[in-house]
PDB file of N, CA and C in Angstrom:
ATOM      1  N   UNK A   1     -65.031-149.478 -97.906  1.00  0.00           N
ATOM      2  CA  UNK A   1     -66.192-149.689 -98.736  1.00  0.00           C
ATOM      3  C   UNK A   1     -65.877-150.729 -99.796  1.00  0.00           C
ATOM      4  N   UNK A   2     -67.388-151.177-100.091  1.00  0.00           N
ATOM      5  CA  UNK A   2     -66.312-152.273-101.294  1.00  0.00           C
ATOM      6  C   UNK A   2     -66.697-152.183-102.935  1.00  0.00           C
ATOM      7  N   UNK A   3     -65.907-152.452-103.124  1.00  0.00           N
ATOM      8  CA  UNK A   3     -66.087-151.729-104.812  1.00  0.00           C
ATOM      9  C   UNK A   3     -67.090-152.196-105.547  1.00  0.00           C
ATOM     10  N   UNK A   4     -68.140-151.511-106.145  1.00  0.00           N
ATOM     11  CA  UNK A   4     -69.639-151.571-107.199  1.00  0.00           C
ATOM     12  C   UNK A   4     -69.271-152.758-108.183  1.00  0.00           C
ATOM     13  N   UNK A   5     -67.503-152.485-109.167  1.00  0.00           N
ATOM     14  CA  UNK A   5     -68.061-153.721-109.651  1.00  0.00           C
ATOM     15  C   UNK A   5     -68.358-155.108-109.344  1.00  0.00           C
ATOM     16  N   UNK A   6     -67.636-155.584-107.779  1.00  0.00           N
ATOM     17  CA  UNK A   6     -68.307-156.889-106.954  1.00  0.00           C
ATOM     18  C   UNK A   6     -69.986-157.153-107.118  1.00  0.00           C
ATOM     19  N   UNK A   7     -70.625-155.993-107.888  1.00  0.00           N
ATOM     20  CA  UNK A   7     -71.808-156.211-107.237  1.00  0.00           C
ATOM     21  C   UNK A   7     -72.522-156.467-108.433  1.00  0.00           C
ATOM     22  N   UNK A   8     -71.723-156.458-109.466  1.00  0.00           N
ATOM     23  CA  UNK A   8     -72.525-156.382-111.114  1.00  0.00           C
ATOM     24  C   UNK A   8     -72.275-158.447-111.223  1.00  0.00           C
ATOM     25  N   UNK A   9     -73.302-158.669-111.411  1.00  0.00           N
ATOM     26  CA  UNK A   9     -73.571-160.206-111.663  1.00  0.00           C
ATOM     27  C   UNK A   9     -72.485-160.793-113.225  1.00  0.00           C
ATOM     28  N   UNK A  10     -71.850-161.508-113.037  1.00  0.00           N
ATOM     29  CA  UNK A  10     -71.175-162.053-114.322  1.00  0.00           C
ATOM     30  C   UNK A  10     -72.215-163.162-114.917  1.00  0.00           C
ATOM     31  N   UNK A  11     -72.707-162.503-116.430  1.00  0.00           N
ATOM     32  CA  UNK A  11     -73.344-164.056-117.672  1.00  0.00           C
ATOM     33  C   UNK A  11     -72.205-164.812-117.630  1.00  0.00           C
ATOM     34  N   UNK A  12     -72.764-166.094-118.232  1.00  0.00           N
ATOM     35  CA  UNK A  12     -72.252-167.150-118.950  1.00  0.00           C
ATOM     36  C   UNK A  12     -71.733-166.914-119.810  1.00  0.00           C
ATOM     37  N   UNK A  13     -70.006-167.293-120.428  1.00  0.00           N
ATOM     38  CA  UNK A  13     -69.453-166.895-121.421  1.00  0.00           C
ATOM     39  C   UNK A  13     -69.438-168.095-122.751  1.00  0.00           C
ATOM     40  N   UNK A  14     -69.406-169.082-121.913  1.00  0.00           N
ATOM     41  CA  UNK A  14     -69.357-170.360-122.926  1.00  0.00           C
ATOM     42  C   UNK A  14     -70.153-171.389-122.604  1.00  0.00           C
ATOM     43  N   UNK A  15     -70.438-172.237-123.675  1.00  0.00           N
ATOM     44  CA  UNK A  15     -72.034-173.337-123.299  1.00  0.00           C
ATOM     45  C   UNK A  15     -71.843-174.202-122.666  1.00  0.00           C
ATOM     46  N   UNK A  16     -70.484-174.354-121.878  1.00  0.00           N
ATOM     47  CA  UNK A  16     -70.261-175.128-120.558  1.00  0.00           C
ATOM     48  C   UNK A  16     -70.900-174.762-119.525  1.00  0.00           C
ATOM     49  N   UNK A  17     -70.824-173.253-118.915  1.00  0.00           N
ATOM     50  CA  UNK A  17     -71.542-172.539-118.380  1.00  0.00           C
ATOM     51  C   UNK A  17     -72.867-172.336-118.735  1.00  0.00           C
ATOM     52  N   UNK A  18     -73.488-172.550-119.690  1.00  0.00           N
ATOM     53  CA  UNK A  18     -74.653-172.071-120.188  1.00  0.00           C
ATOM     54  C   UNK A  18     -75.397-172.979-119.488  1.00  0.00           C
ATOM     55  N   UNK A  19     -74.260-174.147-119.826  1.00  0.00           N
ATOM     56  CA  UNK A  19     -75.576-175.279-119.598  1.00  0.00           C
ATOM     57  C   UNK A  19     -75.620-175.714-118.028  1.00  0.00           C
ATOM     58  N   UNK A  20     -75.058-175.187-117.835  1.00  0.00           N
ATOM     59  CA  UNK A  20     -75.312-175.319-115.679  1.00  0.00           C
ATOM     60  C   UNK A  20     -75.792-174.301-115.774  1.00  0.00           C
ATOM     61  N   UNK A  21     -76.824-173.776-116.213  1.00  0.00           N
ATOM     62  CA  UNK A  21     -77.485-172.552-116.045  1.00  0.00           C
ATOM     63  C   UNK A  21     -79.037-173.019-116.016  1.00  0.00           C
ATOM     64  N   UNK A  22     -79.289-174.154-116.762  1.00  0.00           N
ATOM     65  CA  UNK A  22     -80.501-174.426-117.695  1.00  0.00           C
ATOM     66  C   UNK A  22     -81.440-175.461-116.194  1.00  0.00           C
ATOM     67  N   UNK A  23     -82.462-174.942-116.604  1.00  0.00           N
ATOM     68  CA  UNK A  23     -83.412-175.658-115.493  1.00  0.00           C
ATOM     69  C   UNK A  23     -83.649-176.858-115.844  1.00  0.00           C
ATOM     70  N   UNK A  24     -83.377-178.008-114.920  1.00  0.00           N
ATOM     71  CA  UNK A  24     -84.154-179.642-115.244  1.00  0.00           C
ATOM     72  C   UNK A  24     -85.680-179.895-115.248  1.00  0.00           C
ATOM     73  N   UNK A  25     -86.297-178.722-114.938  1.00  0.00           N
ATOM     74  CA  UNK A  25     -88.232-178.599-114.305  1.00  0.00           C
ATOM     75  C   UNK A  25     -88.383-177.835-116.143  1.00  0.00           C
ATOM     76  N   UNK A  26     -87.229-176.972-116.533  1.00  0.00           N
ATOM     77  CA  UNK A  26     -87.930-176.690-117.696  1.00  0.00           C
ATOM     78  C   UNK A  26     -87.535-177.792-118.877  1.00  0.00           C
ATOM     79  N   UNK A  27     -86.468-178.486-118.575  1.00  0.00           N
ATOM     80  CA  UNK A  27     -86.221-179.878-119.434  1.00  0.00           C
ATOM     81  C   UNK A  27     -87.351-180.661-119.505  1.00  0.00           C
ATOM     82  N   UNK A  28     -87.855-181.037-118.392  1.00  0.00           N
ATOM     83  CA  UNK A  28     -89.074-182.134-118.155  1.00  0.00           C
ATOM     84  C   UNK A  28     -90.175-181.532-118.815  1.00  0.00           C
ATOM     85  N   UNK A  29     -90.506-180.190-118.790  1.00  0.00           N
ATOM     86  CA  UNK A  29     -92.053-179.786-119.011  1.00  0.00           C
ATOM     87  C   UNK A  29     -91.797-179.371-120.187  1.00  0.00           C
ATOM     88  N   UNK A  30     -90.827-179.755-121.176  1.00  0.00           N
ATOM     89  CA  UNK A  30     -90.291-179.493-122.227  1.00  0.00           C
ATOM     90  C   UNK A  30     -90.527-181.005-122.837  1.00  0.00           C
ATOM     91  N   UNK A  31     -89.962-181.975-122.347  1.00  0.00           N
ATOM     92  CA  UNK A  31     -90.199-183.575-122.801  1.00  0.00           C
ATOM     93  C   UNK A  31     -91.630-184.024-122.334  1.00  0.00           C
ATOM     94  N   UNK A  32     -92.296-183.284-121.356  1.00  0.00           N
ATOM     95  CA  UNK A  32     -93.804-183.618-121.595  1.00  0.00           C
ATOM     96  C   UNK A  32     -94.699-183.155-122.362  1.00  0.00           C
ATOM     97  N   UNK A  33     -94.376-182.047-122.598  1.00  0.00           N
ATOM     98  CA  UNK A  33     -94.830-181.172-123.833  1.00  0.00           C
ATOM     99  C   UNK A  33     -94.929-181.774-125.269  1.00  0.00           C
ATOM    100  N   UNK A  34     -93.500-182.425-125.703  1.00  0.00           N
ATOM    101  CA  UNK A  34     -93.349-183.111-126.524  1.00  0.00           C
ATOM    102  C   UNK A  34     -93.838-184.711-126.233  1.00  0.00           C
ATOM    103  N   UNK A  35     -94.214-185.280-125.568  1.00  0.00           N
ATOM    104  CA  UNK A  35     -95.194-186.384-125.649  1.00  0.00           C
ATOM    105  C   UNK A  35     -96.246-186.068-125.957  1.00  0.00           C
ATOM    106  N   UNK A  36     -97.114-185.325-125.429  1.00  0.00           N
ATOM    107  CA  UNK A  36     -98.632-185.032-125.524  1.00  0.00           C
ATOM    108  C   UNK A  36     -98.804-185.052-126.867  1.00  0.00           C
ATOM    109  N   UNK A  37     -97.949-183.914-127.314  1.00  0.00           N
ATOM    110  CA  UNK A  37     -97.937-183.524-128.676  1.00  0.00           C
ATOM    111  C   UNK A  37     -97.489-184.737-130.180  1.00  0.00           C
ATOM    112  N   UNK A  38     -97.089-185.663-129.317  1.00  0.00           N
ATOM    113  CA  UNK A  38     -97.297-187.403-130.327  1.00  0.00           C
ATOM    114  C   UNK A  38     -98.279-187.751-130.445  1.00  0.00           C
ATOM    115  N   UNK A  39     -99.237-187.666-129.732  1.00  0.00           N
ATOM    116  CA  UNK A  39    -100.594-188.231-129.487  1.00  0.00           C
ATOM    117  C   UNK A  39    -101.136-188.077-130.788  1.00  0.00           C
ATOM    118  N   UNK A  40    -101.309-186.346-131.036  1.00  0.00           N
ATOM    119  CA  UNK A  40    -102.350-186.459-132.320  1.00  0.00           C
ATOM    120  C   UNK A  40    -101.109-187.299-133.394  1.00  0.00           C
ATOM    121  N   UNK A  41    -100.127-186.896-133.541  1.00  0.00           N
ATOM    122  CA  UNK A  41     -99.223-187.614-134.450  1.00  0.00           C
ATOM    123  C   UNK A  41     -99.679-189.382-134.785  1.00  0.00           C
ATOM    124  N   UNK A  42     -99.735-189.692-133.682  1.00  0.00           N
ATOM    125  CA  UNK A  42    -100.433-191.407-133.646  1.00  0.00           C
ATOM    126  C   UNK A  42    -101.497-191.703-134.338  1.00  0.00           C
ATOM    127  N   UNK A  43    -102.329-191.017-134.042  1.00  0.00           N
ATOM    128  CA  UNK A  43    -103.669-190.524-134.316  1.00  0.00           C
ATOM    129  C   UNK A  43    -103.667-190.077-135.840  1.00  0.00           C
ATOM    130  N   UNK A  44    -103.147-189.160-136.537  1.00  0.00           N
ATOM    131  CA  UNK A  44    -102.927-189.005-137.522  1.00  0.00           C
ATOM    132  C   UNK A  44    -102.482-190.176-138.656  1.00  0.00           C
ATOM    133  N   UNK A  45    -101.090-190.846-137.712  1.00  0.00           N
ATOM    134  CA  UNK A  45    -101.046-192.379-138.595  1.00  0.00           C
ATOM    135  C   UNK A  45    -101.506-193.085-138.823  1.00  0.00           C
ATOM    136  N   UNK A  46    -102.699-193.109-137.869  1.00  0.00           N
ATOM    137  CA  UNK A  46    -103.637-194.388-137.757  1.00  0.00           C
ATOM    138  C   UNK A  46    -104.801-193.991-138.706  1.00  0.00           C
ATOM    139  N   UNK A  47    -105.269-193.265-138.758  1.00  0.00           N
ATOM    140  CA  UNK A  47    -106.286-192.545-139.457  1.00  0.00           C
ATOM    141  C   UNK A  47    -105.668-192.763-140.766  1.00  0.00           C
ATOM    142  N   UNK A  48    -104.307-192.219-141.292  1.00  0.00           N
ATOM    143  CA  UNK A  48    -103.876-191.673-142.499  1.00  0.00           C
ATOM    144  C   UNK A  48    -103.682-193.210-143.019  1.00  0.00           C
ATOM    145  N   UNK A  49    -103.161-194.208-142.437  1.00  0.00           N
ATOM    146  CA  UNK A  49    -103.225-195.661-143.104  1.00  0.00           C
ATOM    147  C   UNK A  49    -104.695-196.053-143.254  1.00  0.00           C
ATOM    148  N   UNK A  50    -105.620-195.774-142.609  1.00  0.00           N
ATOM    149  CA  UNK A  50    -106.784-195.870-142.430  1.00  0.00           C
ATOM    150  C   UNK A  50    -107.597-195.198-144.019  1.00  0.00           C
ATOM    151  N   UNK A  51    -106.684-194.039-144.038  1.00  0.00           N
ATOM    152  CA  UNK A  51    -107.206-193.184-145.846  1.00  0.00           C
ATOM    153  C   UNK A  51    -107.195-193.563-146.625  1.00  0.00           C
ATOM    154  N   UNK A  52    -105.359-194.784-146.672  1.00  0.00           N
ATOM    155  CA  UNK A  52    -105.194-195.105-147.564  1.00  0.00           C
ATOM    156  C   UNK A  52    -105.793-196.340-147.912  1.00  0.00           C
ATOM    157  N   UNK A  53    -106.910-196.843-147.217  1.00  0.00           N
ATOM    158  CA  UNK A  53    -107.540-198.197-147.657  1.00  0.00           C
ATOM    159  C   UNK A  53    -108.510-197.557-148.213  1.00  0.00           C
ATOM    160  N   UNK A  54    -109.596-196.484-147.997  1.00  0.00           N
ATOM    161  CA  UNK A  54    -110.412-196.504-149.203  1.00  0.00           C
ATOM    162  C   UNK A  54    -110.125-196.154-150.540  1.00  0.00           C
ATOM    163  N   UNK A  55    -110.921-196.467-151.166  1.00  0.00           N
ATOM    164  CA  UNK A  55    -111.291-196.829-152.526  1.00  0.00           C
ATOM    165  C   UNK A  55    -111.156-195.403-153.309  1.00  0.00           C
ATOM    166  N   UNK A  56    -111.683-194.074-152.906  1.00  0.00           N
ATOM    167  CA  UNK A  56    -111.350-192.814-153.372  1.00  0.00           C
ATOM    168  C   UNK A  56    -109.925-192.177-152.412  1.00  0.00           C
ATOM    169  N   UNK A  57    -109.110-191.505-153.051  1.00  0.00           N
ATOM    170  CA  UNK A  57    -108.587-191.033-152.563  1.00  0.00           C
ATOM    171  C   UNK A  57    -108.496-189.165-153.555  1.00  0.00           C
ATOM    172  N   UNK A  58    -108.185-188.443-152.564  1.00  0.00           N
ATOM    173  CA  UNK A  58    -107.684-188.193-151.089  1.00  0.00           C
ATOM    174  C   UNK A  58    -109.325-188.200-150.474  1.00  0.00           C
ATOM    175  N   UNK A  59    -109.102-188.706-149.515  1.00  0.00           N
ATOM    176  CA  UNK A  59    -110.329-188.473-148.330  1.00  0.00           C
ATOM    177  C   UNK A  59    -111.007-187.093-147.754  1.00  0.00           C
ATOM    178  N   UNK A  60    -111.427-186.980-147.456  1.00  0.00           N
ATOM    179  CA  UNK A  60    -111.989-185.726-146.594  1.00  0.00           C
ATOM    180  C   UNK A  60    -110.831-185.499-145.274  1.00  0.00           C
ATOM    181  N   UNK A  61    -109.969-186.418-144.920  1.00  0.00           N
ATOM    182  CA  UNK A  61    -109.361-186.642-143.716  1.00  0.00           C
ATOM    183  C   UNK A  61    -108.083-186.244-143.932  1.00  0.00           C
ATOM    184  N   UNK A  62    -107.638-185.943-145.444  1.00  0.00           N
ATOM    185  CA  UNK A  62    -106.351-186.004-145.480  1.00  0.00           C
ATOM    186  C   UNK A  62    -105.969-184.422-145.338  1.00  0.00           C
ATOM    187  N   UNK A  63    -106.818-183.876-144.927  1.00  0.00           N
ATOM    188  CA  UNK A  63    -106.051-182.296-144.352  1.00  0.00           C
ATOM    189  C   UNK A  63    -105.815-182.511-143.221  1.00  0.00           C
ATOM    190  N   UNK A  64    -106.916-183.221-142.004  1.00  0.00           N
ATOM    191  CA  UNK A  64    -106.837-183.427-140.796  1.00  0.00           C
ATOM    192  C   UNK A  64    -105.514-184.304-140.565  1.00  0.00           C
ATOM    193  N   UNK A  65    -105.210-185.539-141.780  1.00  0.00           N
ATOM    194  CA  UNK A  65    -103.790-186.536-141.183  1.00  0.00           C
ATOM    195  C   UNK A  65    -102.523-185.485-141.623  1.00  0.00           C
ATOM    196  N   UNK A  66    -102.429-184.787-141.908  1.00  0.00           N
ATOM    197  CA  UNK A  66    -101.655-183.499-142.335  1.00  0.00           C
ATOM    198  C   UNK A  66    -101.039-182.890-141.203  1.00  0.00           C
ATOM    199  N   UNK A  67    -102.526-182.263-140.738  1.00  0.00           N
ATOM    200  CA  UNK A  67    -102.187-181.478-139.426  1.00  0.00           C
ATOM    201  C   UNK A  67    -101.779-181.944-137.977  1.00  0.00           C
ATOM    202  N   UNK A  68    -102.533-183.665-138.170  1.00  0.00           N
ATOM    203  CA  UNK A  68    -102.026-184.303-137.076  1.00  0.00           C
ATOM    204  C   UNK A  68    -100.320-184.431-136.871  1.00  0.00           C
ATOM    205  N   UNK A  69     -99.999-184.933-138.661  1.00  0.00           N
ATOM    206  CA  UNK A  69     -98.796-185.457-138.624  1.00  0.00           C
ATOM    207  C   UNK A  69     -97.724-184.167-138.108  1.00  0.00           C
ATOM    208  N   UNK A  70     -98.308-182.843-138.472  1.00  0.00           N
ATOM    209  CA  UNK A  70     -97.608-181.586-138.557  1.00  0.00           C
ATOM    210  C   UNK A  70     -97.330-181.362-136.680  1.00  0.00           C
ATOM    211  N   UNK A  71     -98.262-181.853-136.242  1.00  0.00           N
ATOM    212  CA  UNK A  71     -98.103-181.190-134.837  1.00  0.00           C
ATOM    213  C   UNK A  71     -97.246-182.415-133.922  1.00  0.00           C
ATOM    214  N   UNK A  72     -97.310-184.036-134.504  1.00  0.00           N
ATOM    215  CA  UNK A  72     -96.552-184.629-134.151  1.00  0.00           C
ATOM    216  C   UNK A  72     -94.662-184.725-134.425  1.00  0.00           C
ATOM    217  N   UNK A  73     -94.760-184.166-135.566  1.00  0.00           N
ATOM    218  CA  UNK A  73     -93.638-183.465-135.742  1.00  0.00           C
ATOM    219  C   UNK A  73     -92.442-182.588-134.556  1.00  0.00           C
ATOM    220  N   UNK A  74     -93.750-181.428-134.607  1.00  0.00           N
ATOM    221  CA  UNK A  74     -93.508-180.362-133.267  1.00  0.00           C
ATOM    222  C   UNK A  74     -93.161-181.418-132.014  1.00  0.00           C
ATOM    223  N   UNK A  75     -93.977-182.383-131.756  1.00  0.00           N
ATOM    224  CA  UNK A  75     -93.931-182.749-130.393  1.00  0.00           C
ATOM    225  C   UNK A  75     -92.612-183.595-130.179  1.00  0.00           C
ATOM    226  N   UNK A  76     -92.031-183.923-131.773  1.00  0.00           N
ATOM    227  CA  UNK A  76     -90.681-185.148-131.643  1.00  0.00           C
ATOM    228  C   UNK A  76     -89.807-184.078-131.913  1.00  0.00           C
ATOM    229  N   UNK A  77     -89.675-182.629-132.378  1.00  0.00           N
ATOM    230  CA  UNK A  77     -89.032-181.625-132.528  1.00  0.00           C
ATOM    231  C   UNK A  77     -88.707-180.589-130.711  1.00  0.00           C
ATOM    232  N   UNK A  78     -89.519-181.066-129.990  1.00  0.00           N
ATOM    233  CA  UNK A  78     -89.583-180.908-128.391  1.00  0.00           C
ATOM    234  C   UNK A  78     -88.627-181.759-127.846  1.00  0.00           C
ATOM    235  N   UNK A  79     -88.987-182.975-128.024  1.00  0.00           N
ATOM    236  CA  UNK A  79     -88.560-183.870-126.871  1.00  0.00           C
ATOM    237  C   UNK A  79     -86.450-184.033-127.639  1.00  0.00           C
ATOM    238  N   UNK A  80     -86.736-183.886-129.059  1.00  0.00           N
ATOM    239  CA  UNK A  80     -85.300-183.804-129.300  1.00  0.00           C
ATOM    240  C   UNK A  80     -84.021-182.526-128.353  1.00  0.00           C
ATOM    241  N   UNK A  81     -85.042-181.689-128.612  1.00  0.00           N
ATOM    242  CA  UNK A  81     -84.114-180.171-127.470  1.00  0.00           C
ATOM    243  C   UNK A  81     -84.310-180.436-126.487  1.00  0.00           C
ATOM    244  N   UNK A  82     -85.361-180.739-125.581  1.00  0.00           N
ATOM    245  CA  UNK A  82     -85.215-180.939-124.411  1.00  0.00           C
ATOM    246  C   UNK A  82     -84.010-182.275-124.087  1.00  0.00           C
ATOM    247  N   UNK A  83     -83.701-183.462-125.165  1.00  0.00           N
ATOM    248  CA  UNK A  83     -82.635-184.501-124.733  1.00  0.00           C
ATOM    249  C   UNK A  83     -81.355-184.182-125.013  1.00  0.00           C
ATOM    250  N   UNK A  84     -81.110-182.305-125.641  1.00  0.00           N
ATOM    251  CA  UNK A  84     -80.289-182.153-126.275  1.00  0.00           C
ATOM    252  C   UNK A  84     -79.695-181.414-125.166  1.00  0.00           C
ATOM    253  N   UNK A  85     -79.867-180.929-124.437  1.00  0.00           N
ATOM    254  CA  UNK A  85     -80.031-179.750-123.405  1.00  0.00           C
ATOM    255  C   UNK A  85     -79.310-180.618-122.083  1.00  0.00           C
TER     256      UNK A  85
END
């Protein structure tokens, strides 16, 4: 017969191993994730230089170039782990 512990799966002990562990399909949909998520970021810059030409400031827009800039953030905070990985 052959012995039970053959049959218990060994983890990864060190991040050499870890990282031959890690999926390239979840790398990619990880760095596409983080593109999309530039978009509003762009969008936000363009707008937010756009604020800073009128004449009153802050604009009505400057919560929206906020939130753009906030989520473009996230999306360059993506594509960094996924190139890190």
């Amino acid at each position: 017969m052959s012995d039970p512990e053959d049959k218990i799966p060994s983890w990864p002990d060190g991040p050499e191993q870890q990282r031959e562990l890690r999926s390239g399909c979840m790398t990619a949909l990880l760095f596409l994730i983080g593109v999309i998520l530039l978009l509003p970021g762009a969008c936000a810059a363009v707008f937010g230089y756009l604020g800073l030409q009128e004449k009153r400031w802050p604009s009505e827009l400057t919560g929206w170039v906020g939130l753009g800039l906030a989520i473009g953030a996230g999306g360059l905070a993506l594509i960094i782990k996924a190139w890190r990985r």
